[in-house]
Every structure is written in structure tokens, then in C-alpha cells.
C-alpha atoms as a PDB file:
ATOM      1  CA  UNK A   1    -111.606 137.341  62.686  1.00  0.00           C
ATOM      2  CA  UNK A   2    -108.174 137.586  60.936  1.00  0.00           C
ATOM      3  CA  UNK A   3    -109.256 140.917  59.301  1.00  0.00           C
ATOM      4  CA  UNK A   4    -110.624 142.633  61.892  1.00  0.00           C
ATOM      5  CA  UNK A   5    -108.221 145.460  63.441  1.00  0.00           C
ATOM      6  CA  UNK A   6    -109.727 145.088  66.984  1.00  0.00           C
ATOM      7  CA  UNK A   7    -109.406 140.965  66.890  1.00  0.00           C
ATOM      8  CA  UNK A   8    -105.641 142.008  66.166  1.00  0.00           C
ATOM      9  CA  UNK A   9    -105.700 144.724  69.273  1.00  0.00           C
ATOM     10  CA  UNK A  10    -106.747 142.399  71.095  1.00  0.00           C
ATOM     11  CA  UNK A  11    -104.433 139.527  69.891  1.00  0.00           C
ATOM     12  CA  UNK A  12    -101.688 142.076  70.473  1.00  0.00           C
ATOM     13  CA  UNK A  13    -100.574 141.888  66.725  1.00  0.00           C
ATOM     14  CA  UNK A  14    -101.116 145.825  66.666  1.00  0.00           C
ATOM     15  CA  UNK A  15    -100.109 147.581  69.335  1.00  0.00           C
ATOM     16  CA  UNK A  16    -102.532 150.166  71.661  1.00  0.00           C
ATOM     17  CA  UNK A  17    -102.221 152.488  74.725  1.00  0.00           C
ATOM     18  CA  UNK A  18    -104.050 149.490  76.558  1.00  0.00           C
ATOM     19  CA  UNK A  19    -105.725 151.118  80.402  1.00  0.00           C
ATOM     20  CA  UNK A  20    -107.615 148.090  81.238  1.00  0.00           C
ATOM     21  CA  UNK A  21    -107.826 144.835  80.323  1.00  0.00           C
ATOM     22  CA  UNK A  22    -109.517 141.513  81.725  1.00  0.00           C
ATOM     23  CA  UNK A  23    -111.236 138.549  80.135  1.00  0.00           C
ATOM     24  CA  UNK A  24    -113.680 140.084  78.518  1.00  0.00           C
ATOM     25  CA  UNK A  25    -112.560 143.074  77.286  1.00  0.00           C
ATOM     26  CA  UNK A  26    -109.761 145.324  76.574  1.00  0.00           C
ATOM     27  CA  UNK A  27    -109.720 149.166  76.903  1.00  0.00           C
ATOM     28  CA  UNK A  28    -107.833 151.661  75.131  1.00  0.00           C
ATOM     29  CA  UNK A  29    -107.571 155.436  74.025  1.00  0.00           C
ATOM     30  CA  UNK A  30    -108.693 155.824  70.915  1.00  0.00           C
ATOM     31  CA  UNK A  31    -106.003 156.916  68.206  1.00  0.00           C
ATOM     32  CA  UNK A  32    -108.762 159.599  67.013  1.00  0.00           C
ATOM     33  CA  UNK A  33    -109.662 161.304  70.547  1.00  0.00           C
ATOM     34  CA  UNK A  34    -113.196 163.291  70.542  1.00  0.00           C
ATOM     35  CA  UNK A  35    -113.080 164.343  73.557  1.00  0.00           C
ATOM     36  CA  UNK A  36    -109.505 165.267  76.100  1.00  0.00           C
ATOM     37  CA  UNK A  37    -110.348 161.179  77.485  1.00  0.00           C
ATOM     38  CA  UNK A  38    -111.921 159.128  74.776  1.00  0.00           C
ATOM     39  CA  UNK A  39    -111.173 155.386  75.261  1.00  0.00           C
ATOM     40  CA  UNK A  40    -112.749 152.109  73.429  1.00  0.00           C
ATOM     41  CA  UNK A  41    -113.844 149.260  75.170  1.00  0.00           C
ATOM     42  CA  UNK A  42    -113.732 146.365  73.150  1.00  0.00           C
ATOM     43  CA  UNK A  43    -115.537 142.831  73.911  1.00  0.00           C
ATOM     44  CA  UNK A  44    -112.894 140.091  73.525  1.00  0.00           C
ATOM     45  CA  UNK A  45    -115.701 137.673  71.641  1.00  0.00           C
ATOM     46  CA  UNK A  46    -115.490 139.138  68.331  1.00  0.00           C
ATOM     47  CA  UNK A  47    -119.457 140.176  66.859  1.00  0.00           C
ATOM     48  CA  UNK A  48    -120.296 142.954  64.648  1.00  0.00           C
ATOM     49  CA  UNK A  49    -123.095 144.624  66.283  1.00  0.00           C
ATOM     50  CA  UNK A  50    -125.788 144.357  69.390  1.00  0.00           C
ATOM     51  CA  UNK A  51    -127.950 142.754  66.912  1.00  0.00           C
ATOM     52  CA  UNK A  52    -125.269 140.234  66.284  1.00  0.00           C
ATOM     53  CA  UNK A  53    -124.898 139.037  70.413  1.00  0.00           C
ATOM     54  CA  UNK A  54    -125.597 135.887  71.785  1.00  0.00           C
ATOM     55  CA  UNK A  55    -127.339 134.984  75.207  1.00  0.00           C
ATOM     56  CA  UNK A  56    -123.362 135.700  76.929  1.00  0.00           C
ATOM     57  CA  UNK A  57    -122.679 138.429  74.951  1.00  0.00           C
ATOM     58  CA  UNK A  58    -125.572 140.235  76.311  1.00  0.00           C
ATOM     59  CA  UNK A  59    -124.464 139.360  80.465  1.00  0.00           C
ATOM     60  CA  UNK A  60    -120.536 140.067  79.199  1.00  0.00           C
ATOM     61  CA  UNK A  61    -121.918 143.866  77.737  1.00  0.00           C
ATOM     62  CA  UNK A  62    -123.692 144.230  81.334  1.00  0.00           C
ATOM     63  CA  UNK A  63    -120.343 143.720  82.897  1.00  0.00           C
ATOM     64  CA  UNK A  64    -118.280 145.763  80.992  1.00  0.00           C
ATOM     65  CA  UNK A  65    -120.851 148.404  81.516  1.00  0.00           C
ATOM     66  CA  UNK A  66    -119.816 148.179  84.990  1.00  0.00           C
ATOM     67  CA  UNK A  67    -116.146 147.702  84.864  1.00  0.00           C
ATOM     68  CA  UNK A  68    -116.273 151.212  82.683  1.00  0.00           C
ATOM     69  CA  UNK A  69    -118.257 152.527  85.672  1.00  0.00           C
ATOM     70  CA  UNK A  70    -115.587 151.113  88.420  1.00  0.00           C
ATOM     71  CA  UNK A  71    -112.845 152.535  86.133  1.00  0.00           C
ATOM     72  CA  UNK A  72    -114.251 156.201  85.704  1.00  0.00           C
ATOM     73  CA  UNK A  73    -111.906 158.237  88.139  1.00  0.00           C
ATOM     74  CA  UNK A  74    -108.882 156.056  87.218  1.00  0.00           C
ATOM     75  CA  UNK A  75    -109.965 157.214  83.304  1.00  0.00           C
ATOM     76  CA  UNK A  76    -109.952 160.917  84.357  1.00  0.00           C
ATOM     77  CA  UNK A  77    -113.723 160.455  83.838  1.00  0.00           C
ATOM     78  CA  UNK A  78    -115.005 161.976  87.221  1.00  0.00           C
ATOM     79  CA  UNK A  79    -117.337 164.759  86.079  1.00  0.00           C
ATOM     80  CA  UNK A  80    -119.133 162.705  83.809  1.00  0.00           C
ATOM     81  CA  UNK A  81    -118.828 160.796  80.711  1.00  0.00           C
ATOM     82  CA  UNK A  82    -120.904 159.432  77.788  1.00  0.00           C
ATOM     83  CA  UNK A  83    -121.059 155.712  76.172  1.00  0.00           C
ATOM     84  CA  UNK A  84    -121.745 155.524  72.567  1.00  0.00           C
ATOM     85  CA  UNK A  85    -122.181 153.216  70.626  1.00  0.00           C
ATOM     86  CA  UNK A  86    -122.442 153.457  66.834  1.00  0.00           C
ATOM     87  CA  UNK A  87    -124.981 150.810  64.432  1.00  0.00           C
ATOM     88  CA  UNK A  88    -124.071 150.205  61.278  1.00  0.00           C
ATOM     89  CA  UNK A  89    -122.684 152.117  58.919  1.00  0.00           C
ATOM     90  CA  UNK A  90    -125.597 155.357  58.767  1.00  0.00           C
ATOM     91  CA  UNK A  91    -124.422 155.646  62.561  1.00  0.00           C
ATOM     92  CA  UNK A  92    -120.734 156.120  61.904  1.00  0.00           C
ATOM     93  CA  UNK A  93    -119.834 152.470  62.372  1.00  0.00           C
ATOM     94  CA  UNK A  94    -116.581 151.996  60.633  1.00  0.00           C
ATOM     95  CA  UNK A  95    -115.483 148.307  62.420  1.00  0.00           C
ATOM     96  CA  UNK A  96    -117.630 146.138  62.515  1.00  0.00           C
ATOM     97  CA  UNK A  97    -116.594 144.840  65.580  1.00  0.00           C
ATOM     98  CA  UNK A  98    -118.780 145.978  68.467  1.00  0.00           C
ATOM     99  CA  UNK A  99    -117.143 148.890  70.446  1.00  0.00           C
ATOM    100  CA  UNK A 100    -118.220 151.243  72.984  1.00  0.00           C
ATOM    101  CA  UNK A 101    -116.718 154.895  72.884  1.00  0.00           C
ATOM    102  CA  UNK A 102    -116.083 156.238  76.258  1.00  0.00           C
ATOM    103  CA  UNK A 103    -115.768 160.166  76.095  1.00  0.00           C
ATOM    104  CA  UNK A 104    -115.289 162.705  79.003  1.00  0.00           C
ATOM    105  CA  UNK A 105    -112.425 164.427  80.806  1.00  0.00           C
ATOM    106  CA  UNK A 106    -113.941 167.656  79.657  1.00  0.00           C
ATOM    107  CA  UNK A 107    -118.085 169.432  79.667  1.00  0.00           C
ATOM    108  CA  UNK A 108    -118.984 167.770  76.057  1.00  0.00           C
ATOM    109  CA  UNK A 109    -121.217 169.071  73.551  1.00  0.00           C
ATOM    110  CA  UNK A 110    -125.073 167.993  73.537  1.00  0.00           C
ATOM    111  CA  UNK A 111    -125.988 169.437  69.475  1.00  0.00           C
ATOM    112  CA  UNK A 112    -129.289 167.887  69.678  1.00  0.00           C
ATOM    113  CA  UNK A 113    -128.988 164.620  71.656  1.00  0.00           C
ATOM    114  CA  UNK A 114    -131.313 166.199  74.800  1.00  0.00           C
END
């Protein structure tokens, strides 16, 4: 997508603080940190929201689940960490280009999320 700002990350047409990256996804801190680590993983295929996967989109989110897992200690991430991801634009979804927020490095907040 040519006006997507993650399509571009990825394309390397904007520039990130890149920790990981692999065929299927990139990861990098997020330029509006959360949390003392908060890093984006970002699927390479380009689709705006879980609704919006295909058959390998689904087995691609299943292994970047697990690369984020493999990467915790490297990410500073060792006491624990929380995935979000945000739906739409009621949930806080501002690109619509599916992302998963990675936040730890610190004890974070539960407000009501128990």
C-alpha cells in the first residue's frame, strides 16, 4: 500500500530503530513508547485488521507470536510483557495496518483489564 506508513517501514522508505526483522515481519520501538520497552511488530503482508487475514496470515500471526516470545530477554522483556492489539478505530487503531504493541521492561498498569 503506497500510503501506508508501515508498508514504507517496511520498504525502508522511512527509517526505524529496526530490533528484529525476518520474512515475515519487522520489529521496531515505537516512536511513542508506553511503556520503558514498547516495540511494534509489524506483518510484512500488508492487511488492515485480524478480520482482514487470509488462511497464511493467520499461521504467519502464530509465528510471529512466537518469534516475539524467542526475542523477549533480547527486548529487555524478561519480567513480563503484554501484546496488544488495537481494532478499529473505537480501540485506538490509528494505521490500519495490523500491528501488535509489545510493552514491558517495567511492572505496567492493569486500570481495569483483570
Amino acid at each position: 500500500m503506497s500510503n501506508c506508513v508501515f508498508c514504507s517501514i517496511i520498504d525502508g522508505k522511512i527509517p526505524s530503530d529496526k530490533v528484529y526483522e525476518d520474512e515475515l515481519c519487522v520489529i521496531f520501538r515505537d516512536i511513542d513508547p508506553k511503556a520503558k520497552a514498547h516495540y511494534l511488530a509489524v506483518p510484512k503482508n500488508h492487511f488492515p485488521t485480524l478480520d482482514a487475514m487470509s488462511a497464511d496470515d493467520e499461521k504467519n500471526i502464530g509465528k510471529i507470536l512466537k518469534t516475539i516470545s524467542g526475542l523477549s530477554e533480547k527486548l529487555g522483556l524478561g519480567g513480563g510483557y503484554r501484546l496488544v492489539i488495537n481494532q478499529g478505530a473505537d480501540a485506538g487503531q490509528t494505521v490500519f495496518h495490523l500491528h501488535i504493541h509489545i510493552l514491558g521492561g517495567q511492572a505496567l498498569p492493569f486500570d481495569d483489564m483483570r
